[in-house]
Protein backbone atom coordinates (compact mmCIF):
# COMPACT_ATOMS: atom_id res chain seq x y z
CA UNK A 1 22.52 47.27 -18.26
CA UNK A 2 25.17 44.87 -17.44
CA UNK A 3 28.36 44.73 -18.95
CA UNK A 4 29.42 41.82 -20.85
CA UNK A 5 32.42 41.00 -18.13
CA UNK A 6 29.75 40.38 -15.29
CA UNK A 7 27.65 37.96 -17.14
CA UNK A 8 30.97 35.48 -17.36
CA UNK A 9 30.16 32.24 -16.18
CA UNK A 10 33.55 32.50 -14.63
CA UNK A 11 31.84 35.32 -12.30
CA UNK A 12 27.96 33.94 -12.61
CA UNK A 13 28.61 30.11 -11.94
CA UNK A 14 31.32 29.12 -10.40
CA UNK A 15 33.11 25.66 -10.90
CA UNK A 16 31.89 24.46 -7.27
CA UNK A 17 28.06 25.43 -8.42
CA UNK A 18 28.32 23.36 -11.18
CA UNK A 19 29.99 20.24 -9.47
CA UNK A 20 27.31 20.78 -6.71
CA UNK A 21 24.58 20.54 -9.50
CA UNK A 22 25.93 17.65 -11.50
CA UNK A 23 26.48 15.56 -7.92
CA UNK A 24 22.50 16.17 -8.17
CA UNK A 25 22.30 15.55 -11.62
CA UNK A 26 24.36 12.22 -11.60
CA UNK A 27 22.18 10.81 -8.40
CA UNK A 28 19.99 8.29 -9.96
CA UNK A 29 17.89 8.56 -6.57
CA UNK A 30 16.73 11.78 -8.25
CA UNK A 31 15.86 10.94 -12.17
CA UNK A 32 13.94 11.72 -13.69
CA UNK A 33 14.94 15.26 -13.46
CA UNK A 34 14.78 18.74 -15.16
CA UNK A 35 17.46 20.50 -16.17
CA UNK A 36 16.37 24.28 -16.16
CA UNK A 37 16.89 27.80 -15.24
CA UNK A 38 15.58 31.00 -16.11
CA UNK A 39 16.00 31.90 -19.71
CA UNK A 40 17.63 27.67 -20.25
CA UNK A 41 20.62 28.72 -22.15
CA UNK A 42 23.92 29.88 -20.12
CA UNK A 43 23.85 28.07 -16.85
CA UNK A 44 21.78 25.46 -18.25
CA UNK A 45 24.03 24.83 -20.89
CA UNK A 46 27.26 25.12 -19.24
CA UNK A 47 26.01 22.27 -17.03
CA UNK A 48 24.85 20.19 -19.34
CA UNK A 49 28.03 20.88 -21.24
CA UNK A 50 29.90 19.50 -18.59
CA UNK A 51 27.62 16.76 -18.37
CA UNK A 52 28.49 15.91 -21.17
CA UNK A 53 32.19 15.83 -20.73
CA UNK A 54 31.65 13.08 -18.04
CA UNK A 55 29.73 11.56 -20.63
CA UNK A 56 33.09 11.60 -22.49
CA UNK A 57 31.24 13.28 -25.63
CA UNK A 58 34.12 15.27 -27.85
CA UNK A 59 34.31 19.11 -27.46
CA UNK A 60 33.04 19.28 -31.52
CA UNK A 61 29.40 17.13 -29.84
CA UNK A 62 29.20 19.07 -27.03
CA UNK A 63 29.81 22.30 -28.51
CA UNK A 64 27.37 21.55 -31.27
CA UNK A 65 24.64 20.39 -29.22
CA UNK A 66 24.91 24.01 -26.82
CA UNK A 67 24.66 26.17 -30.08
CA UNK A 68 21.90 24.23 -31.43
CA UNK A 69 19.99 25.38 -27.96
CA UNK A 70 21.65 28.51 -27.40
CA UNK A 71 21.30 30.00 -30.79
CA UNK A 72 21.88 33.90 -30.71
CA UNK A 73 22.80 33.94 -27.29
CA UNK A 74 25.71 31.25 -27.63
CA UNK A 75 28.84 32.50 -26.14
CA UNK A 76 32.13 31.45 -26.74
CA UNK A 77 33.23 32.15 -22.81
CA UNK A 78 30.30 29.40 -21.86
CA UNK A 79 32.25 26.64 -24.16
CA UNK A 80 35.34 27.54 -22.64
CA UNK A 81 34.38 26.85 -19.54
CA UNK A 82 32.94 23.78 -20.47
CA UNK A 83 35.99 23.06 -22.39
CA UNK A 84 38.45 23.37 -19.30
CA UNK A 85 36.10 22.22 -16.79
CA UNK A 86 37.79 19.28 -14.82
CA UNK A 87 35.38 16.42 -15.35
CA UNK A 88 37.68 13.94 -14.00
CA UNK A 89 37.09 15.60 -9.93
CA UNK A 90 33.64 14.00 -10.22
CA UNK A 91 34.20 10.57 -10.94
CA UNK A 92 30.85 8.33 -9.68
């Protein structure tokens, strides 16, 4: 069983992963697109959370809109690392 310190995204996803991904994301060349991963909650959510930081949504929207997907398995270490992810080093 894994402990609850390696399933951080600070340890599972880090920040360049997630810039890498929303450069994908933000490339109209590729929409439509799927945002996914295995279970859709954690890394799915983070990036979408930061998505929607670029989006310039408030931390109250974007946190609401992760718990309403993530239910149970919301985690307070996923919104803050949406809430200090840098959204401004990926301007388009």
């Amino acid at each position: 069983m894994l402990s609850q310190q390696t399933k951080e995204p600070f340890v599972d996803i880090p920040e360049d992963t997630i810039r890498e991904a929303l450069k994908v994301v933000l490339d109209v060349r590729n929409h439509p697109l799927l945002i996914h991963c295995k279970r859709g909650k954690h890394r799915t959510g983070c990036l979408v959370g930061c998505l929607r930081k670029m989006q310039r949504w408030s931390l109250l929207s974007i946190f609401d809109e992760y718990q309403r997907f993530a239910a149970a398995k919301a985690r307070v270490s996923d919104q803050r690392f949406m809430e200090l992810f840098d959204a401004s080093s990926l301007k388009r």
